[in-house]
C-alpha atoms as a PDB file:
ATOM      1  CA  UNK A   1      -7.771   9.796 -25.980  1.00  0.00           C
ATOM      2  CA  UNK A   2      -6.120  10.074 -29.166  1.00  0.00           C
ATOM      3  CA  UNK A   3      -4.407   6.578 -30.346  1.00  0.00           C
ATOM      4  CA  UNK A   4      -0.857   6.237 -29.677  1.00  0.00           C
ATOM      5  CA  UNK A   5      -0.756   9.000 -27.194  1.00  0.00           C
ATOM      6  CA  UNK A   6       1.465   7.405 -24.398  1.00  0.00           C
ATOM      7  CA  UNK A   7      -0.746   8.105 -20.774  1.00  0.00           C
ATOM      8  CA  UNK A   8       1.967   9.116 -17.482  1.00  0.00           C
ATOM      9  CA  UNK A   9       1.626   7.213 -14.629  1.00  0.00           C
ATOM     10  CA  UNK A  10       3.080   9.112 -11.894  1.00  0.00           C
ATOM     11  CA  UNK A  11       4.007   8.947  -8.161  1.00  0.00           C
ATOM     12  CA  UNK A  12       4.087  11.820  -5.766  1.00  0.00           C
ATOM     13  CA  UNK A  13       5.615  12.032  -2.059  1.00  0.00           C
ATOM     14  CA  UNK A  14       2.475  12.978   0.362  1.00  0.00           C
ATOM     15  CA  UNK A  15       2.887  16.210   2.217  1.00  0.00           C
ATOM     16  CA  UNK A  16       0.826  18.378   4.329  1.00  0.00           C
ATOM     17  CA  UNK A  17      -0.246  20.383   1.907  1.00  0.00           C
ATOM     18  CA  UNK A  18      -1.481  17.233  -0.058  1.00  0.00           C
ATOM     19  CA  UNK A  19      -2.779  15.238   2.124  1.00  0.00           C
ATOM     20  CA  UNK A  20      -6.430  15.642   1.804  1.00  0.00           C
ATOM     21  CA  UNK A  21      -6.069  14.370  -1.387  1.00  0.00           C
ATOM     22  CA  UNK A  22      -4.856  10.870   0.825  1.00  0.00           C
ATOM     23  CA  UNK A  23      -7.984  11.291   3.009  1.00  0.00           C
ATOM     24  CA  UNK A  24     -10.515  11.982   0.314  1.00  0.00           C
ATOM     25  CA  UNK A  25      -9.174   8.333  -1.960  1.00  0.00           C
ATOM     26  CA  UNK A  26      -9.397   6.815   1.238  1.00  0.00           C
ATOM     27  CA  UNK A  27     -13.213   7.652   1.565  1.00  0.00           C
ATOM     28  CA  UNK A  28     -13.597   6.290  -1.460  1.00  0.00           C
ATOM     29  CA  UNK A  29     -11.681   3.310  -1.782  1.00  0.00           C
ATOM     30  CA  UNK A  30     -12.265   2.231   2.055  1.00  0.00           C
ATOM     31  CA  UNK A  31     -15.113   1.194   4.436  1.00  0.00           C
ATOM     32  CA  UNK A  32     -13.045   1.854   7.612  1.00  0.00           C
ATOM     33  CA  UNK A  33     -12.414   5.557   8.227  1.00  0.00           C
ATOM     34  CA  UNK A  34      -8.973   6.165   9.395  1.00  0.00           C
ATOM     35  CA  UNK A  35      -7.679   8.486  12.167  1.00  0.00           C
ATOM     36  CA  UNK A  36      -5.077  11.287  12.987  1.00  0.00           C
ATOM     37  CA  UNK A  37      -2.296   8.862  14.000  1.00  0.00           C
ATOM     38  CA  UNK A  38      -3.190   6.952  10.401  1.00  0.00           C
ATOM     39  CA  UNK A  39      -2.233   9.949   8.776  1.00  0.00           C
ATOM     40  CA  UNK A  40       0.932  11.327  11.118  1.00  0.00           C
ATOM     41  CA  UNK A  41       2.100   7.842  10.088  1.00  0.00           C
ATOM     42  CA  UNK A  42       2.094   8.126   7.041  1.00  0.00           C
ATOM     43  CA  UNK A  43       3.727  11.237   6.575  1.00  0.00           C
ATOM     44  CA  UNK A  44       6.178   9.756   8.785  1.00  0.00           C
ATOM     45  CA  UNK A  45       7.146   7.096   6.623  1.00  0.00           C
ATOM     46  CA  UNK A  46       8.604   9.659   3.960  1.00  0.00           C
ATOM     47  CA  UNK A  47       9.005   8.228   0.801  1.00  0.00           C
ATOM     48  CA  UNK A  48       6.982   4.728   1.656  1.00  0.00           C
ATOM     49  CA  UNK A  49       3.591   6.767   1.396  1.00  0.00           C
ATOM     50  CA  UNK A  50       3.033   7.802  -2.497  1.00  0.00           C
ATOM     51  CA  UNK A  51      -0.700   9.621  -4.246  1.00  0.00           C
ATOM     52  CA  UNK A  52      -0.353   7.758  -8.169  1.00  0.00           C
ATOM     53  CA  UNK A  53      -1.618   9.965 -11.031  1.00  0.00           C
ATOM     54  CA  UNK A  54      -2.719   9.108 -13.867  1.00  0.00           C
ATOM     55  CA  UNK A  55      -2.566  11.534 -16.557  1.00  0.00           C
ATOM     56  CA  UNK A  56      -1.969  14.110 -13.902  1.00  0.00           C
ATOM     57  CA  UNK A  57      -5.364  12.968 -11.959  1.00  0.00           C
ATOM     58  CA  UNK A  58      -5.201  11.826  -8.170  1.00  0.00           C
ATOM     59  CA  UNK A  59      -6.314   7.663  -8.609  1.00  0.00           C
ATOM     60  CA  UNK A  60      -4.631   6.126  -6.494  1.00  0.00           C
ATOM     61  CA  UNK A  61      -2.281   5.715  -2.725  1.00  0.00           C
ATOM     62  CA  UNK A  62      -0.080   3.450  -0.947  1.00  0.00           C
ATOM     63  CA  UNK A  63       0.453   4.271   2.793  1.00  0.00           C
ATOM     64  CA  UNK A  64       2.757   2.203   4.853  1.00  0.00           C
ATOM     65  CA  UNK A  65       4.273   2.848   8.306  1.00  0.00           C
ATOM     66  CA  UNK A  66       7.820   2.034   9.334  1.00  0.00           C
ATOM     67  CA  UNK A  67       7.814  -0.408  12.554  1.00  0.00           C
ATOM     68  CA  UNK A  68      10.706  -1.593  15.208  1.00  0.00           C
ATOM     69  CA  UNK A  69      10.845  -4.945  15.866  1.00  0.00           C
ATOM     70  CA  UNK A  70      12.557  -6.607  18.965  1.00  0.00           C
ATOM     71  CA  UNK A  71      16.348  -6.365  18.421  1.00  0.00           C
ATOM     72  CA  UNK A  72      16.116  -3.062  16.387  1.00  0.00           C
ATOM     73  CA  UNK A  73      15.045  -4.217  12.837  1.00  0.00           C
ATOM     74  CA  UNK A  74      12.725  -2.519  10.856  1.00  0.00           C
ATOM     75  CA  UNK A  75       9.751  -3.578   8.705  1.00  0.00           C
ATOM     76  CA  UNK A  76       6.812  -1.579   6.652  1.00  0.00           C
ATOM     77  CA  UNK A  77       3.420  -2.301   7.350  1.00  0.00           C
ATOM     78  CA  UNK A  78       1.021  -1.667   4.057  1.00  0.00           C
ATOM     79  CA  UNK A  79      -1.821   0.553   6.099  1.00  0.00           C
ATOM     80  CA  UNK A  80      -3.737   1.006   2.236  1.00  0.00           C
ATOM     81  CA  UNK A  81      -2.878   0.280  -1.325  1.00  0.00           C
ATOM     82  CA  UNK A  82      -5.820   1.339  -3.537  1.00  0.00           C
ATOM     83  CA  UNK A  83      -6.747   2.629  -6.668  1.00  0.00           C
ATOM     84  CA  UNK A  84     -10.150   4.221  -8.107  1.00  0.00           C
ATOM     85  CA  UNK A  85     -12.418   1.608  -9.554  1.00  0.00           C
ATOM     86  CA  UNK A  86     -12.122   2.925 -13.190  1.00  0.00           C
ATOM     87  CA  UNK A  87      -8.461   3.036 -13.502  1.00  0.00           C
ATOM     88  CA  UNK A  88      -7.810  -0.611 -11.938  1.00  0.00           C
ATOM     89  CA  UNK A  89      -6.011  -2.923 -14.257  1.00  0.00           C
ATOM     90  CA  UNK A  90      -3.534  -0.241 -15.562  1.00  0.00           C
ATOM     91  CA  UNK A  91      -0.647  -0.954 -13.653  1.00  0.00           C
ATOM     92  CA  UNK A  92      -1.606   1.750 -11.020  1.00  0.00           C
ATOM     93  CA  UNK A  93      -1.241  -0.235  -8.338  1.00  0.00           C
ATOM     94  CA  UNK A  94       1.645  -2.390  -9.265  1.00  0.00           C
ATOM     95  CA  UNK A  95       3.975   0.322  -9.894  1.00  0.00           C
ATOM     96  CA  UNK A  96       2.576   1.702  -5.963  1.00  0.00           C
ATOM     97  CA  UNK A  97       3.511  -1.864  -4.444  1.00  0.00           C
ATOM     98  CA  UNK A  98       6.807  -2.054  -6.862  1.00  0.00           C
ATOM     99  CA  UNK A  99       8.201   1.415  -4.997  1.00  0.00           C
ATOM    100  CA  UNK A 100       7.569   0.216  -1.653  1.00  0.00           C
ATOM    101  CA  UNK A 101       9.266  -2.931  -2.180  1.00  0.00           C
ATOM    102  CA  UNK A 102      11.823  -1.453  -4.252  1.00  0.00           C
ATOM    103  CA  UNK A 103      12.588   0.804  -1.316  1.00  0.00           C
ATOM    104  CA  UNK A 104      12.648  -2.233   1.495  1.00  0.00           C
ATOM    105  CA  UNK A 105      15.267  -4.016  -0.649  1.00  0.00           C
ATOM    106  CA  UNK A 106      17.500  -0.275  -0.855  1.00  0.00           C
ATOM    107  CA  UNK A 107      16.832   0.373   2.728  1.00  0.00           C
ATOM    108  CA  UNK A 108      17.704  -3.203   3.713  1.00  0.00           C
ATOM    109  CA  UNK A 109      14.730  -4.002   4.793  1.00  0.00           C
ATOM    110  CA  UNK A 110      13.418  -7.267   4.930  1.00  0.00           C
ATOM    111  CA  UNK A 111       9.819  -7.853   5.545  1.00  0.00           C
ATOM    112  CA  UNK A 112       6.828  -6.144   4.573  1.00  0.00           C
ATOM    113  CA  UNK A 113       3.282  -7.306   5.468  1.00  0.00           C
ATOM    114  CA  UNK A 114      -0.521  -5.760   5.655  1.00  0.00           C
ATOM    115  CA  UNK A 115      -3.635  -6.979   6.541  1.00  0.00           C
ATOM    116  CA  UNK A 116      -6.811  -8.013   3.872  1.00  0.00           C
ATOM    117  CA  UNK A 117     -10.122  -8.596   4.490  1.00  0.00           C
ATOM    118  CA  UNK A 118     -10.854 -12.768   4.235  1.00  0.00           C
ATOM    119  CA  UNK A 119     -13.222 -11.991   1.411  1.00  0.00           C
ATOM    120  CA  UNK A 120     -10.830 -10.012  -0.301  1.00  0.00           C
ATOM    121  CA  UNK A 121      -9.715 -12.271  -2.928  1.00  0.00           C
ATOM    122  CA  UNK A 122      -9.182  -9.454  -5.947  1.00  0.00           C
ATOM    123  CA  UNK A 123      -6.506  -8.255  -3.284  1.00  0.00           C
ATOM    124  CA  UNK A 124      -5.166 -11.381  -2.037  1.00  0.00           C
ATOM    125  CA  UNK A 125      -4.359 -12.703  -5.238  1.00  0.00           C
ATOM    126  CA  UNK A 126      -2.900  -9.216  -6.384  1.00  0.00           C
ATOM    127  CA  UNK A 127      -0.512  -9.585  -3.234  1.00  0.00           C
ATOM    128  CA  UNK A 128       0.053 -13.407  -4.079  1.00  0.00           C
ATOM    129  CA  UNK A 129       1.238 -12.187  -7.416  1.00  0.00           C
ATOM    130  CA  UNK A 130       4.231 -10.423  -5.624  1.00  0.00           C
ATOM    131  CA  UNK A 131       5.566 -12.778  -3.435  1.00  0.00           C
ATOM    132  CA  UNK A 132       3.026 -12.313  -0.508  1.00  0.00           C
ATOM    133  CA  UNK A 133       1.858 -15.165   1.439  1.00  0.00           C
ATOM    134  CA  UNK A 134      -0.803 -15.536   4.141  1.00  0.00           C
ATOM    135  CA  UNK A 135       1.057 -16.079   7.483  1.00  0.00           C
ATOM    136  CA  UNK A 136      -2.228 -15.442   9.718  1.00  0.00           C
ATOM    137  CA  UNK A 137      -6.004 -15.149  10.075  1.00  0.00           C
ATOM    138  CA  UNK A 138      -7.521 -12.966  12.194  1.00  0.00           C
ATOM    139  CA  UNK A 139     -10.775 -13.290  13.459  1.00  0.00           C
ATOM    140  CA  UNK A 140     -12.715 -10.439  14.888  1.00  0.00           C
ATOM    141  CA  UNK A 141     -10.213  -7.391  13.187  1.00  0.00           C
ATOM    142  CA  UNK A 142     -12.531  -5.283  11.845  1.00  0.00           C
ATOM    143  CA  UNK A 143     -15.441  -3.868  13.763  1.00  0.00           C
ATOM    144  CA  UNK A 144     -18.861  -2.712  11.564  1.00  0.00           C
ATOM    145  CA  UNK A 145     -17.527  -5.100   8.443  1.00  0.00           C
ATOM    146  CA  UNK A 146     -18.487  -8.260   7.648  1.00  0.00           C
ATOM    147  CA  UNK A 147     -16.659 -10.391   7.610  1.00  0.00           C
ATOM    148  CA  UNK A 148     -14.546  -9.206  10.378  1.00  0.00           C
ATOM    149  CA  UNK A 149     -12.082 -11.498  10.039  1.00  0.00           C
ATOM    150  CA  UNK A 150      -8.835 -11.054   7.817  1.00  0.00           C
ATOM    151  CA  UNK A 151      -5.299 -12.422   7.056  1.00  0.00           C
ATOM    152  CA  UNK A 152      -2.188 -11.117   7.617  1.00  0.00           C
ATOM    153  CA  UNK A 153       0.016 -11.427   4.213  1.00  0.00           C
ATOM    154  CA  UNK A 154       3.694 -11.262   4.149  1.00  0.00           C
ATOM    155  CA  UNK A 155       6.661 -10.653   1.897  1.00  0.00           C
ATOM    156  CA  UNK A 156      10.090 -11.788   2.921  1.00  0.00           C
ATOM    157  CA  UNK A 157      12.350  -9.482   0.976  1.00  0.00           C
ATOM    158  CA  UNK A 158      16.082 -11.445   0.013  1.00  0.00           C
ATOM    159  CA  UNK A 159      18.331  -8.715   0.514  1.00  0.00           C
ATOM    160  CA  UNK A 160      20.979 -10.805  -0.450  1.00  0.00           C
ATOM    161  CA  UNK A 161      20.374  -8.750  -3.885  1.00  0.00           C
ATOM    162  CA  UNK A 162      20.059  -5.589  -2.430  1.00  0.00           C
ATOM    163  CA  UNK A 163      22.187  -2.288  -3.260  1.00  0.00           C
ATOM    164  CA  UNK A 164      22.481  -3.431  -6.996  1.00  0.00           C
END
């Protein structure tokens, strides 16, 4: 890359027509496999679930799903946040995480939360780094990984300085 040249990092919406590019980072990044409902989700969740480029190259995904909780409220579960191995440490993934939470604080939302392997702790302290905090451990969550435990990581958005 020539020197000064400015690289794009870009998000796009996930759509049918796009959405094997979802399935094929998720083979990569992931050692679960996920299923149909996994993907009807996220297309469900609209604007939640974004593919990052990076100088127009598929690297990286967030997928969330939008959940009811008793009395009507809504909060977004983080199904996958991930970004290709060589193109970690660029901000990929931050500015993935920064639209989702930028979105819960516009859509008056206030929690968002997603579960992480125990072992995890690249992730866990890239969650810590936003606010997250480990509410919950798991054991047993994952079936054929070891460990099969994990913790459940919450954000608690103030939307006291929403709508600005």
């Amino acid at each position: 890359m020539g020197a000064g040249r400015e690289v794009s990092i870009s998000l796009d919406g996930v759509r049918d027509k796009n959405l094997m590019q979802l399935k094929k980072l998720n083979i990569a990044l992931f050692p679960v496999r996920y299923n149909d409902k996994y993907y009807a989700d996220a297309l469900a969740s609209g604007e939640f679930t974004k593919l990052a480029y990076y100088s127009d190259i598929c690297v990286g995904a967030i997928a969330c799903r939008l959940e009811k909780k008793e009395g009507g409220a809504v909060r977004i579960y983080i199904m996958t946040l991930g970004v290709l191995a060589p193109y970690r440490g660029l901000g990929i993934g931050t500015k993935l995480l920064n639209h989702a939470l930028d979105l819960c604080s516009k859509q008056n939302i206030g929690e968002i939360y997603l579960h992480v392997q125990t072992n995890n702790e690249d992730a866990i302290n890239f969650y810590k780094k936003f606010g997250f905090e480990i509410t919950e451990t798991i054991h047993n969550y994952y079936i054929n990984i070891t460990p099969p435990d994990c913790y459940v990581l919450t954000k608690m958005i103030d939307l006291s300085q929403a709508k600005k």
